[in-house]
N, C-alpha and C. Protein backbone atom coordinates (compact mmCIF):
# COMPACT_ATOMS: atom_id res chain seq x y z
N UNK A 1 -149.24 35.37 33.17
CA UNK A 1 -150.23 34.56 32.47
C UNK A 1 -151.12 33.84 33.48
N UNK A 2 -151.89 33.38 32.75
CA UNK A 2 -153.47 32.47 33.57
C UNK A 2 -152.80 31.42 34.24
N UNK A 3 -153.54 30.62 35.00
CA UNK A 3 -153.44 29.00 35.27
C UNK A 3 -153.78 28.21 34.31
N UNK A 4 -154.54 28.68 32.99
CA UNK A 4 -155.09 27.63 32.18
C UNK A 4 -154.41 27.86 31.39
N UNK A 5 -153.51 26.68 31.15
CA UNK A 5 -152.67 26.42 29.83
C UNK A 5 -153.36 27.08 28.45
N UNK A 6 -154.43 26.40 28.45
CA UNK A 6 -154.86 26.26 27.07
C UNK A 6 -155.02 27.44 26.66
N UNK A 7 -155.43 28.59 27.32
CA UNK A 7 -155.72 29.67 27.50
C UNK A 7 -154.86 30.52 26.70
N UNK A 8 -153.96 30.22 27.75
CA UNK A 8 -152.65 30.68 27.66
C UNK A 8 -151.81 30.65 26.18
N UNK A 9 -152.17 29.00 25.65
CA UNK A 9 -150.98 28.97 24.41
C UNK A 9 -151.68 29.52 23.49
N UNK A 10 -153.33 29.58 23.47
CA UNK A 10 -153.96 29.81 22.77
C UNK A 10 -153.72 31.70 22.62
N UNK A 11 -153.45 32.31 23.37
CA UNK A 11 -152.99 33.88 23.52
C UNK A 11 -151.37 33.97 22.95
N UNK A 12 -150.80 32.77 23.43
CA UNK A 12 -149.51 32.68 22.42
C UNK A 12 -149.87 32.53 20.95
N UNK A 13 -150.21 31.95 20.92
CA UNK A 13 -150.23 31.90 19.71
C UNK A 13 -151.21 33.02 18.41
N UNK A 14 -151.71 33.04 19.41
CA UNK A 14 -152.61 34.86 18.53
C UNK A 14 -151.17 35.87 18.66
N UNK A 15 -151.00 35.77 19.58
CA UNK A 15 -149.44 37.06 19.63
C UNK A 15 -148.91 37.02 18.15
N UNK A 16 -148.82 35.79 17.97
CA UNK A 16 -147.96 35.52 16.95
C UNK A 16 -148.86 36.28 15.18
N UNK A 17 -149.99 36.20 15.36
CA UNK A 17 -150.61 36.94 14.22
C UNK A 17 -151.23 38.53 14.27
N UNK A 18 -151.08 39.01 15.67
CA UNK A 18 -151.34 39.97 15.96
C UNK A 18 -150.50 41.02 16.18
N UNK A 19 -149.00 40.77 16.19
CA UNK A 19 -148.29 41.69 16.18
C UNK A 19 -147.82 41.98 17.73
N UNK A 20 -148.10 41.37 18.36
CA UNK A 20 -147.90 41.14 20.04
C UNK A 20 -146.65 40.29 20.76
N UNK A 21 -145.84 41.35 20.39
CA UNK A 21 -144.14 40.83 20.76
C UNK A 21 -144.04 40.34 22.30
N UNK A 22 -144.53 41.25 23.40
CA UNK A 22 -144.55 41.19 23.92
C UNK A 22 -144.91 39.81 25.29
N UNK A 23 -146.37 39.12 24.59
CA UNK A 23 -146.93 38.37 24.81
C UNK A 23 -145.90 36.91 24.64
N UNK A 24 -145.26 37.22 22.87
CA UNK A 24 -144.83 35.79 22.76
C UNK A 24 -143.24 35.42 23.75
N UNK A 25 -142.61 36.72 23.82
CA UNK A 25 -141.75 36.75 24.42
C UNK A 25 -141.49 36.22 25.84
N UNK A 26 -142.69 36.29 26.77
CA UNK A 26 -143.13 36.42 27.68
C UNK A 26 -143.49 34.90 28.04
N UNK A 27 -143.54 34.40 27.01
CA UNK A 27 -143.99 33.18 27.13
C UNK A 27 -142.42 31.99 26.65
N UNK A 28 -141.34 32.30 26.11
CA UNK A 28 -140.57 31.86 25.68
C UNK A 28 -139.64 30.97 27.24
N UNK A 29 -139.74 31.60 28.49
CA UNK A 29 -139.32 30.94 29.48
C UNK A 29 -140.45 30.30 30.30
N UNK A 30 -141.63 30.11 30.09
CA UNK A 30 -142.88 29.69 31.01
C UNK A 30 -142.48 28.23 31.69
N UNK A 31 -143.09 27.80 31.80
CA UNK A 31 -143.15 26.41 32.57
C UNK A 31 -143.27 25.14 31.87
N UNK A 32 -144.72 25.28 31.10
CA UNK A 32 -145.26 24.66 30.00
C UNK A 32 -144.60 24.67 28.57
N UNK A 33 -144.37 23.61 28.34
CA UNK A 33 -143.21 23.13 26.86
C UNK A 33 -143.77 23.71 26.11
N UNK A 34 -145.15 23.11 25.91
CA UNK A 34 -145.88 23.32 24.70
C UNK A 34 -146.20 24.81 24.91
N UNK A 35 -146.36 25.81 25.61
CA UNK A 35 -146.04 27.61 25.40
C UNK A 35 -144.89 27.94 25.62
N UNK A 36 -143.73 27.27 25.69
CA UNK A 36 -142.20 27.56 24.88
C UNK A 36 -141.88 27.32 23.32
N UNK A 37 -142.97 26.14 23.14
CA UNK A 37 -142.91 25.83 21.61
C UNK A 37 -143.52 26.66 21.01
N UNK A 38 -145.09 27.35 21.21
CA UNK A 38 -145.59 27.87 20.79
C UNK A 38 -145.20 29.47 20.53
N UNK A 39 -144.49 29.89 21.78
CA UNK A 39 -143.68 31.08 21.28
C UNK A 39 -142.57 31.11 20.34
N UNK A 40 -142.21 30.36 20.19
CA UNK A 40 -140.78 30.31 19.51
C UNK A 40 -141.63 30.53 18.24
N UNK A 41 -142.60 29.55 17.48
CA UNK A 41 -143.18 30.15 16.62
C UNK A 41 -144.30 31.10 16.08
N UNK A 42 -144.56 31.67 17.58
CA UNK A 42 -144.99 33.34 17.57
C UNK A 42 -144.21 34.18 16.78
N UNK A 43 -142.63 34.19 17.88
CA UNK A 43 -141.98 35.03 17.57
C UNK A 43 -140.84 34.63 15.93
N UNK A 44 -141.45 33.80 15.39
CA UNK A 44 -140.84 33.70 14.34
C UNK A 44 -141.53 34.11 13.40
N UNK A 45 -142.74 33.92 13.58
CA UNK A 45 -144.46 34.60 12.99
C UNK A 45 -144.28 36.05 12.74
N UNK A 46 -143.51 36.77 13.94
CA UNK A 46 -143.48 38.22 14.26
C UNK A 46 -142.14 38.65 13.67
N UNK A 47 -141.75 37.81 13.26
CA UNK A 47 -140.09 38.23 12.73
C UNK A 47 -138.97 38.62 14.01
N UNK A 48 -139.32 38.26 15.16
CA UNK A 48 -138.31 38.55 16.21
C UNK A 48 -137.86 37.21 16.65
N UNK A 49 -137.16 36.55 16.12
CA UNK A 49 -137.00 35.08 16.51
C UNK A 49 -135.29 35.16 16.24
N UNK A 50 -134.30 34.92 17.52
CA UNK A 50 -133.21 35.59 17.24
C UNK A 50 -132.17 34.13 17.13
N UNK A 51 -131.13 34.13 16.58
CA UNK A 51 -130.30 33.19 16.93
C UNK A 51 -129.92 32.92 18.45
N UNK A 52 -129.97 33.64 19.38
CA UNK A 52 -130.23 33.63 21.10
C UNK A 52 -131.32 32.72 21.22
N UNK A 53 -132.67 32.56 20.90
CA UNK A 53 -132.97 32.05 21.26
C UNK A 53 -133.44 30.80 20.78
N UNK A 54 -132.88 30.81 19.57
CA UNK A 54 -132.71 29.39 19.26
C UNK A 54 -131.98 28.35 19.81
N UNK A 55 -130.62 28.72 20.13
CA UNK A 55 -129.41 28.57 20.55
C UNK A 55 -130.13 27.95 22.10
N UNK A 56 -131.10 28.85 22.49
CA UNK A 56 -131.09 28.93 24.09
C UNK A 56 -132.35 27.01 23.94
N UNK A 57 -132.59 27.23 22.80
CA UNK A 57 -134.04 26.03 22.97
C UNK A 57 -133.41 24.78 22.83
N UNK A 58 -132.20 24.58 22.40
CA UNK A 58 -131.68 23.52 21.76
C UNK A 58 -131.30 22.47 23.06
N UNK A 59 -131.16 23.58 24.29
CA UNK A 59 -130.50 22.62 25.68
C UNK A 59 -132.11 22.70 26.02
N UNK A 60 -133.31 23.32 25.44
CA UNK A 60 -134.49 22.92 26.40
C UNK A 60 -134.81 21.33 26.79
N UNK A 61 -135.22 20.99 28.16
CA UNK A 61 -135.63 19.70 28.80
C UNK A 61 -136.57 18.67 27.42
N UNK A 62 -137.68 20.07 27.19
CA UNK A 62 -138.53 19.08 26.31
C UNK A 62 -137.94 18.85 24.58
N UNK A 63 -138.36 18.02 24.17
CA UNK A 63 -138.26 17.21 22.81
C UNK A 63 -138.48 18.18 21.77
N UNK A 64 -140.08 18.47 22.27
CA UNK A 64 -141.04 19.33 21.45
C UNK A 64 -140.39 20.92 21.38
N UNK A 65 -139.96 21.25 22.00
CA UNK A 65 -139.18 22.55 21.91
C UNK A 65 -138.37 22.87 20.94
N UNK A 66 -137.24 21.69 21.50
CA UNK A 66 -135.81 21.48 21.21
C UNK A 66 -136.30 21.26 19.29
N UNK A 67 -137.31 20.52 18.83
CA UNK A 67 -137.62 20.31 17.39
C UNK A 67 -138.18 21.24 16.87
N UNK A 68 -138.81 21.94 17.76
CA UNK A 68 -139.58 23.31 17.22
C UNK A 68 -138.13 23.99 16.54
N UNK A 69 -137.27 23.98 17.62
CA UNK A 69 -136.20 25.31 17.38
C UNK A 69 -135.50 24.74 15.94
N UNK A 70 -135.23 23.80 16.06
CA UNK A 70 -134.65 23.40 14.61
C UNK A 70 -135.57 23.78 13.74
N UNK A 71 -136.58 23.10 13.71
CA UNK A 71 -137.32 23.13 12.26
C UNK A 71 -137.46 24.74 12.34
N UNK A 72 -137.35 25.91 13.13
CA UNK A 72 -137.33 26.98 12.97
C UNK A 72 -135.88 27.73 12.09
N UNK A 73 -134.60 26.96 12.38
CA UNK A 73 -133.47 27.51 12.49
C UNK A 73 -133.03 27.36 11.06
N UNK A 74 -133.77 27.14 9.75
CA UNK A 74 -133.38 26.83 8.59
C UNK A 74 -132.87 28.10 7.90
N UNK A 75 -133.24 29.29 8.32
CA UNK A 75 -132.97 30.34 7.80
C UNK A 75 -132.45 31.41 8.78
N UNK A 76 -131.90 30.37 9.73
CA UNK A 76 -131.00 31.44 11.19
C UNK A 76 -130.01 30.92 11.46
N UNK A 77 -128.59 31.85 11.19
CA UNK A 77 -127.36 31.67 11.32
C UNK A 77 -126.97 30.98 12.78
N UNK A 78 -127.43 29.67 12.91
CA UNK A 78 -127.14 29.27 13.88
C UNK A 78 -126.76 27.60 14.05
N UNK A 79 -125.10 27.42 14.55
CA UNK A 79 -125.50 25.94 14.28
C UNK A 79 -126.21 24.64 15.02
N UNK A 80 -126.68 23.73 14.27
CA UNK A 80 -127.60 23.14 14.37
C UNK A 80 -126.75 21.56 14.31
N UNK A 81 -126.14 20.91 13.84
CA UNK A 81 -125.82 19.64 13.23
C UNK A 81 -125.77 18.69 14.71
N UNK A 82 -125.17 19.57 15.54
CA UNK A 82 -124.48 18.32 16.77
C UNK A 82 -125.86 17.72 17.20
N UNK A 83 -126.99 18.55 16.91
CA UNK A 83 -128.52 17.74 17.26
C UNK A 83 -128.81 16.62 16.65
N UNK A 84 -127.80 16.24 15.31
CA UNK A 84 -128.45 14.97 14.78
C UNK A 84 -127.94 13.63 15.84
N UNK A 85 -127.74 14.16 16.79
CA UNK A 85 -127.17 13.12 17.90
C UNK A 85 -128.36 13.46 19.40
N UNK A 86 -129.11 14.24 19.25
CA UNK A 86 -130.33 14.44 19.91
C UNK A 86 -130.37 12.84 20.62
N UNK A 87 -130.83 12.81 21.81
CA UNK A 87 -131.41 11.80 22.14
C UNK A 87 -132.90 11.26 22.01
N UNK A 88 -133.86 12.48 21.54
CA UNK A 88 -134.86 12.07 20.44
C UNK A 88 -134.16 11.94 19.76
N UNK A 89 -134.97 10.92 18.55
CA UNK A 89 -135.15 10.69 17.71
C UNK A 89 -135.63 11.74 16.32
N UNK A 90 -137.02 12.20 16.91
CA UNK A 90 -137.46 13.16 16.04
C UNK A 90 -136.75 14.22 16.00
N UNK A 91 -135.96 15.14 16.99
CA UNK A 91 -135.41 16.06 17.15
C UNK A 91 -134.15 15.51 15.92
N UNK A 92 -133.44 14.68 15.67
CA UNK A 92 -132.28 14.23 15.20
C UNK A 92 -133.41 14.34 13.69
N UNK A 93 -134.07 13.54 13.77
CA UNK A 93 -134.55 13.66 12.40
C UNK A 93 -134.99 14.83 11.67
N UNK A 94 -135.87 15.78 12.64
CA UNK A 94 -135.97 17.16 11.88
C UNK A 94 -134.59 18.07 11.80
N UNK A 95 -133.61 17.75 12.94
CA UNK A 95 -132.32 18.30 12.43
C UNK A 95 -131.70 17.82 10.87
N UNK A 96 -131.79 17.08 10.29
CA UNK A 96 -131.39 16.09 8.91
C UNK A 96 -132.29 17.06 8.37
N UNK A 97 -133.50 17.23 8.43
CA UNK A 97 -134.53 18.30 7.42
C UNK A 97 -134.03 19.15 7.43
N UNK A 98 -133.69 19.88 8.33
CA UNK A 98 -133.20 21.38 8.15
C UNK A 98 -131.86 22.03 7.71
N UNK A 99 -131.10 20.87 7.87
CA UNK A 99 -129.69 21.42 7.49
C UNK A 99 -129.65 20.74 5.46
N UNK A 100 -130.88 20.02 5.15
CA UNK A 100 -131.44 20.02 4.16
C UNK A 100 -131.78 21.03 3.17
N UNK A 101 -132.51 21.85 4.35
CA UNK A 101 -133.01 23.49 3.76
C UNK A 101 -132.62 24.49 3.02
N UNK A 102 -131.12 24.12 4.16
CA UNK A 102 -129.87 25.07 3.82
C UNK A 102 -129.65 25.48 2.95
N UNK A 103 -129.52 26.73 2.34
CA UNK A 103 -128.74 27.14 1.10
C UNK A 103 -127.36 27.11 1.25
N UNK A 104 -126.51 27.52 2.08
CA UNK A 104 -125.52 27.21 2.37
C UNK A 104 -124.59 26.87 3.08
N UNK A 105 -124.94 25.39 3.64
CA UNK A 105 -124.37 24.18 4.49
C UNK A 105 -123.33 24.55 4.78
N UNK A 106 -122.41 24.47 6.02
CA UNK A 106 -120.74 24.52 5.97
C UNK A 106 -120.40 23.02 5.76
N UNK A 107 -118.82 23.08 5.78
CA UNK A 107 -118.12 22.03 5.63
C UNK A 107 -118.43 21.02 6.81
N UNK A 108 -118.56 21.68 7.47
CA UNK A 108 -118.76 21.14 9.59
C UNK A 108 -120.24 19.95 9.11
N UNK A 109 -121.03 21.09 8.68
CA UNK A 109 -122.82 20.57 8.48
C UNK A 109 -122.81 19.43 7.52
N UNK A 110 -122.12 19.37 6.46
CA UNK A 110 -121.97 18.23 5.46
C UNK A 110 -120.96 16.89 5.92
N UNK A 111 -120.29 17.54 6.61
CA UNK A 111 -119.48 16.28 7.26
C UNK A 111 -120.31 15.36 8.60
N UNK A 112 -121.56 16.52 8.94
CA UNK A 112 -122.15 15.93 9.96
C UNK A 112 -123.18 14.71 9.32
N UNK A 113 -123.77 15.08 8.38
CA UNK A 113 -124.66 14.49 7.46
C UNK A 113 -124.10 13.08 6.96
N UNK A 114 -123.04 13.51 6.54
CA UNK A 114 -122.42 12.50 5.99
C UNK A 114 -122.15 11.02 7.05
N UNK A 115 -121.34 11.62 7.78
CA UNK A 115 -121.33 10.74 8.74
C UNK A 115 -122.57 9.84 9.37
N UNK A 116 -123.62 10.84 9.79
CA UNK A 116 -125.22 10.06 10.52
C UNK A 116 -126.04 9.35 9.40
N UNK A 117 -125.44 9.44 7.96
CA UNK A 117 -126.62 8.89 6.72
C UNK A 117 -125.58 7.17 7.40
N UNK A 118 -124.47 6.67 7.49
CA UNK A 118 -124.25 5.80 7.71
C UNK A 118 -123.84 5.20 8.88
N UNK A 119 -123.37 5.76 9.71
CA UNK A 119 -123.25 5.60 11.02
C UNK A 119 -124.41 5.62 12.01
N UNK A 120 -125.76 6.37 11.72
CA UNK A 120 -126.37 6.98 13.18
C UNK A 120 -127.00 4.90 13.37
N UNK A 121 -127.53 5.00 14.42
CA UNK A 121 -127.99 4.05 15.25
C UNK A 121 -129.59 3.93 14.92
N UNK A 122 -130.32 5.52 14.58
CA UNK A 122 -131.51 4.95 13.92
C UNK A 122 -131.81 5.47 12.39
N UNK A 123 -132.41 3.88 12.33
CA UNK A 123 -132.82 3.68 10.40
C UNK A 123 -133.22 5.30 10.27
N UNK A 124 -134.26 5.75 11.06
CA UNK A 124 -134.97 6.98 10.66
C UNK A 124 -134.24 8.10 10.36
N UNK A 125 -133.15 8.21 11.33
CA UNK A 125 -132.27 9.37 11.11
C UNK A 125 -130.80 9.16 9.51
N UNK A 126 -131.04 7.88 9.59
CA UNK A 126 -130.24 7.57 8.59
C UNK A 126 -131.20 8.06 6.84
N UNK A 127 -132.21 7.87 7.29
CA UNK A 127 -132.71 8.01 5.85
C UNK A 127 -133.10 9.71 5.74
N UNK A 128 -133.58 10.34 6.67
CA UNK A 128 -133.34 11.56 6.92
C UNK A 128 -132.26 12.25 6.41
N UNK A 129 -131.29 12.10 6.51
CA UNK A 129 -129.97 12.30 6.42
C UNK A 129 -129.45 11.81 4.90
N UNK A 130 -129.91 10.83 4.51
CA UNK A 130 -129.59 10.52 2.80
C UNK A 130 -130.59 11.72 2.20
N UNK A 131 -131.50 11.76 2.43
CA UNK A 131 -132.52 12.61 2.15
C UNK A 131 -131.61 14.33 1.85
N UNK A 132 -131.58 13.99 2.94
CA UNK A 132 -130.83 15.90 3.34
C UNK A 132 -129.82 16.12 2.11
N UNK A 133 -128.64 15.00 2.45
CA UNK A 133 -127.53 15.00 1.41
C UNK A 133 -128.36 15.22 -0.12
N UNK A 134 -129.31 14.47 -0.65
CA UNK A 134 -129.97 14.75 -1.73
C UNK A 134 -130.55 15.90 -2.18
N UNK A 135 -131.08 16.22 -1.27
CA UNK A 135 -131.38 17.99 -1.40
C UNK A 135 -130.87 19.19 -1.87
N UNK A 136 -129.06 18.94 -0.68
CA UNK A 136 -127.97 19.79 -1.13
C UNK A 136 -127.62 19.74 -2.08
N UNK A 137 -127.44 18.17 -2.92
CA UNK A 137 -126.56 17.91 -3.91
C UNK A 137 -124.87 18.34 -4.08
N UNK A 138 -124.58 17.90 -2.76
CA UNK A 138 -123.24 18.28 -2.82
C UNK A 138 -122.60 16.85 -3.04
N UNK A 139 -121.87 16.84 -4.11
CA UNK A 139 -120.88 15.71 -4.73
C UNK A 139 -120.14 15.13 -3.34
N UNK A 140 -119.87 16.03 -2.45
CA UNK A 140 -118.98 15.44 -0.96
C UNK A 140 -119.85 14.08 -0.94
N UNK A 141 -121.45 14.25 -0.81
CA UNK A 141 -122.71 13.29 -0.11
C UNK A 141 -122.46 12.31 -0.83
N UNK A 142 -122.10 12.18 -2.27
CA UNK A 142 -122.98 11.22 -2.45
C UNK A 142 -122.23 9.39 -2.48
N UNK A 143 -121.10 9.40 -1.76
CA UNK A 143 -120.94 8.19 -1.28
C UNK A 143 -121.36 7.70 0.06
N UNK A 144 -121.66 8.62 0.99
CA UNK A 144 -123.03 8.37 2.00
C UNK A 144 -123.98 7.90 1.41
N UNK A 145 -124.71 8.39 0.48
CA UNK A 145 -125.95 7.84 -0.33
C UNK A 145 -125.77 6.34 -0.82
N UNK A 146 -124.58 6.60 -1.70
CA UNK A 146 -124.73 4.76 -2.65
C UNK A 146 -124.29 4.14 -1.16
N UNK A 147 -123.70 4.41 -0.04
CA UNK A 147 -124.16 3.82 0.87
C UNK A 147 -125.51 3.45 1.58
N UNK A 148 -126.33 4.28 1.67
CA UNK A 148 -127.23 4.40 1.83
C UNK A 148 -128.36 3.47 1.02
N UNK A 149 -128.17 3.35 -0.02
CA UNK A 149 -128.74 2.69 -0.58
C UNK A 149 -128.69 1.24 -0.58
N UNK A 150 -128.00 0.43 0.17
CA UNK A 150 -127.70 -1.04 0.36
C UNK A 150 -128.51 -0.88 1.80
N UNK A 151 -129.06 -0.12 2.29
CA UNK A 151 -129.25 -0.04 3.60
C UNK A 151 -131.00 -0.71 4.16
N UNK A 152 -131.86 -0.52 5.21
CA UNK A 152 -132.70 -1.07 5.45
C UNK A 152 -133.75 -0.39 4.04
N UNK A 153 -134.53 -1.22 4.23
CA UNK A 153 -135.83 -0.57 2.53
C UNK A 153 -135.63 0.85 2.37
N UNK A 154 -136.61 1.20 4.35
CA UNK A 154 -137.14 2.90 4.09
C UNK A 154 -136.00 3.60 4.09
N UNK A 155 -134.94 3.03 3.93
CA UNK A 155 -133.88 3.82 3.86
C UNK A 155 -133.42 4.04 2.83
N UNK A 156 -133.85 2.95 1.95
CA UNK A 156 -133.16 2.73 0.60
C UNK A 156 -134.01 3.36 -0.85
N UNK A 157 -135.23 3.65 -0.23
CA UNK A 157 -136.28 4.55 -0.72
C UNK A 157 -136.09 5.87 -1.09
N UNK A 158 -135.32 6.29 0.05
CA UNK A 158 -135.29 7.94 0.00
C UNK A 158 -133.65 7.66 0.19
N UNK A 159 -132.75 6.55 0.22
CA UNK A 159 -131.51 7.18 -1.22
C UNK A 159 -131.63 7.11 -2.34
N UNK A 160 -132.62 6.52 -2.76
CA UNK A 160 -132.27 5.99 -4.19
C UNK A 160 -133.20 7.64 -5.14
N UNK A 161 -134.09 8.04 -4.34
CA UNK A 161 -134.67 9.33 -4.90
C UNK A 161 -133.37 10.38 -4.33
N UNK A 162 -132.30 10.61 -3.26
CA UNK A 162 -131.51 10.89 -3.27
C UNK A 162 -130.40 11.50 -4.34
N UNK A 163 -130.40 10.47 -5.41
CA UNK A 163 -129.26 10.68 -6.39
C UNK A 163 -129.57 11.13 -7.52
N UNK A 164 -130.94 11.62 -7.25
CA UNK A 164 -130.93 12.27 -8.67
C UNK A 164 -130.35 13.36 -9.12
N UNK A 165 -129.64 14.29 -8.19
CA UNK A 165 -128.89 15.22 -8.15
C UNK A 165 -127.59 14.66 -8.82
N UNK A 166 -127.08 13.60 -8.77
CA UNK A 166 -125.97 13.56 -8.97
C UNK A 166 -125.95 12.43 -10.71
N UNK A 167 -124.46 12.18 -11.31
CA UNK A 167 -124.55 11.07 -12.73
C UNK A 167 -123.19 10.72 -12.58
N UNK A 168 -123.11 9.49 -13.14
CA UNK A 168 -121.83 8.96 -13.28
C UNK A 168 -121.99 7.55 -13.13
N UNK A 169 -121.20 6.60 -13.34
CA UNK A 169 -121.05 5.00 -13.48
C UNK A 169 -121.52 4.84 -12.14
N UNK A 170 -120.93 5.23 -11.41
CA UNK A 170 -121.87 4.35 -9.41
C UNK A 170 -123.04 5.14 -9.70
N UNK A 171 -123.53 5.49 -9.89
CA UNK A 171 -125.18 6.48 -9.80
C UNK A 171 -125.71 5.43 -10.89
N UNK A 172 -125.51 5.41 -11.93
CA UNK A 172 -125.59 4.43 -13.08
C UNK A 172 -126.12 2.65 -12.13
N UNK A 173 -125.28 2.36 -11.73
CA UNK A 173 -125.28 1.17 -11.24
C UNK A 173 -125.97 1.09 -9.81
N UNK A 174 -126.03 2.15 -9.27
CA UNK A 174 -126.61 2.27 -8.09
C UNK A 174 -128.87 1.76 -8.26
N UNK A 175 -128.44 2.49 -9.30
CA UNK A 175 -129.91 2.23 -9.66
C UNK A 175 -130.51 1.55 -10.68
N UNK A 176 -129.70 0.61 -11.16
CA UNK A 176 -129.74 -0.65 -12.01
C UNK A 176 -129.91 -1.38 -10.59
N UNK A 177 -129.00 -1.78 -9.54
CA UNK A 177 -129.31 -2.22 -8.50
C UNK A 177 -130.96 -2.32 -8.18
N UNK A 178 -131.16 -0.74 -7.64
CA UNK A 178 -132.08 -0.52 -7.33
C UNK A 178 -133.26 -0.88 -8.03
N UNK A 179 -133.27 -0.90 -9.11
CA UNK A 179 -134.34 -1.63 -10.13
C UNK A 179 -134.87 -3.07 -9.99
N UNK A 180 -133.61 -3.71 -9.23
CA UNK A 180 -134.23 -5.22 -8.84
C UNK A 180 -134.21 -5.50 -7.92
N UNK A 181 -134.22 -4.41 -6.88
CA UNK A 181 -134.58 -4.64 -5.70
C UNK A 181 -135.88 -5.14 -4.66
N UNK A 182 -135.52 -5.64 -3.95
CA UNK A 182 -137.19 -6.94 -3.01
C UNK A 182 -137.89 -6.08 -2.86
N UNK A 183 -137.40 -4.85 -2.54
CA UNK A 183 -138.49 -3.75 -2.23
C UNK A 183 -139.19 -3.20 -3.64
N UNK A 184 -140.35 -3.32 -3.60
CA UNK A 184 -141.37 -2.55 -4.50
C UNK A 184 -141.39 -1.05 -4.46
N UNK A 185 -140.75 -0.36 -3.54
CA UNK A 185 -140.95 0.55 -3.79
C UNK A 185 -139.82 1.42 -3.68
N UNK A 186 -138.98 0.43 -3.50
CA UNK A 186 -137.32 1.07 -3.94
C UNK A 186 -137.61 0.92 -5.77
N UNK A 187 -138.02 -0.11 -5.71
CA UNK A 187 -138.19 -0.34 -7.58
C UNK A 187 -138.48 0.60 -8.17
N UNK A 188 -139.75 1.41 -7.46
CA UNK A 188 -140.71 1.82 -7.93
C UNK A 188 -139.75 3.66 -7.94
N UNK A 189 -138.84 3.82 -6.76
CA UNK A 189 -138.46 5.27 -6.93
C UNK A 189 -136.97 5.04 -8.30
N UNK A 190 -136.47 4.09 -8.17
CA UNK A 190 -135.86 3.60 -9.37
C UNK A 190 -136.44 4.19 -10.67
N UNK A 191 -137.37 3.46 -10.69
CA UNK A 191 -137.88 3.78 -12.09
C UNK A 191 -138.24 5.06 -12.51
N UNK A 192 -138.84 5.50 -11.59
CA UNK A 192 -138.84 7.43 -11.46
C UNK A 192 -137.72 8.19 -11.88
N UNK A 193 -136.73 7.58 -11.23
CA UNK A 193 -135.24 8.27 -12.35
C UNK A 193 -134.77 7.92 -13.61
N UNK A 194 -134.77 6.92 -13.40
CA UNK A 194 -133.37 5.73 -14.82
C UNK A 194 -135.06 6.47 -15.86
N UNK A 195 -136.44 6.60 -15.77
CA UNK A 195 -137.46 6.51 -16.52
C UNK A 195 -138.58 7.51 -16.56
N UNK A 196 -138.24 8.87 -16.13
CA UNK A 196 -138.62 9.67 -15.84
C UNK A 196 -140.18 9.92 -16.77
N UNK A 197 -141.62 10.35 -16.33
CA UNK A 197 -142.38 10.74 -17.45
C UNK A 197 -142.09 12.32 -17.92
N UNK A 198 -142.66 12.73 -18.74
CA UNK A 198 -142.79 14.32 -19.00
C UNK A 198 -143.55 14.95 -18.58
């Protein structure tokens, strides 16, 4: 490849609509993050995007990579969860999206979730992660969630839209809670459930 980056990602990234395996491949070990990122979703563009090299992006140096590969890996047999401990942030958080995606989470992936909706260290990944559990609707989640829901606002926002998957007396009360809550717009996703329009 050129000296000019731009050049460069900009040819990555045509690979990717042109049918040019070769190109994106080629670019998957370069120098430049941002044309490691950009191949990865070449070659996912091209349908050659393998669990190898997802696997291989997850130890990449950069952030931007390492999140590319997740938000890529939603539909590649590959696991993903130990990233919700990423030292980004965002990387941890688009990991919570994707194991979201999942059609079919393992036991490993739901126990990971579970754990970071109340334990992780940031609000963001915590609400991420209530989020995710809501998605799956797996009954395991949802005492992470009514946890979740006593938690900081933006957190308590996206548990409380969380449980709509799930019914019963704590779901019941979870969002009677939530109904008089300081936050306006915990109120406000409250009322969206317990009051649904047509």
């Amino acid at each position: 490849m050129s000296n000019n980056s731009s050049a460069d990602r900009f040819a990555v990234i045509a690979a990717g609509f042109q049918g040019d395996v070769p190109t994106a491949l080629a670019a998957v070990d370069h120098a430049d993050s941002s044309l490691r990122s950009s191949a990865l979703r070449a070659l996912h563009r091209l349908g050659e995007l393998t669990p190898e090299h997802i696997a291989r992006s997850f130890t990449d140096q950069s952030a931007e990579v390492r999140r590319t590969a997740v938000e890529l890996s939603v539909h590649i047999d590959v696991s993903i969860h130990h990233l919700l401990n990423d030292d980004d942030v965002f990387v941890a958080e688009m990991t919570a999206w994707s194991l979201g995606e999942r059609q079919t989470p393992t036991d490993e992936e739901i126990a990971a979730l579970i754990h970071a909706t109340t334990q992780h260290a940031e609000s963001v990944v915590r609400e991420a992660c209530a989020a995710a559990l809501g998605s799956l609707g797996d009954i395991r989640g949802l005492p992470a969630i009514l946890t979740a829901c006593t938690d900081k606002p933006a957190v308590r926002r996206r548990a409380v839209l969380a449980l709509a998957p799930f019914d019963g007396e704590e779901v019941d009360a979870a969002l009677q809670r939530a109904l008089e809550d300081r936050d306006w717009q915990v109120r406000q996703n409250a009322e969206i459930l317990v009051n649904p329009r047509d």
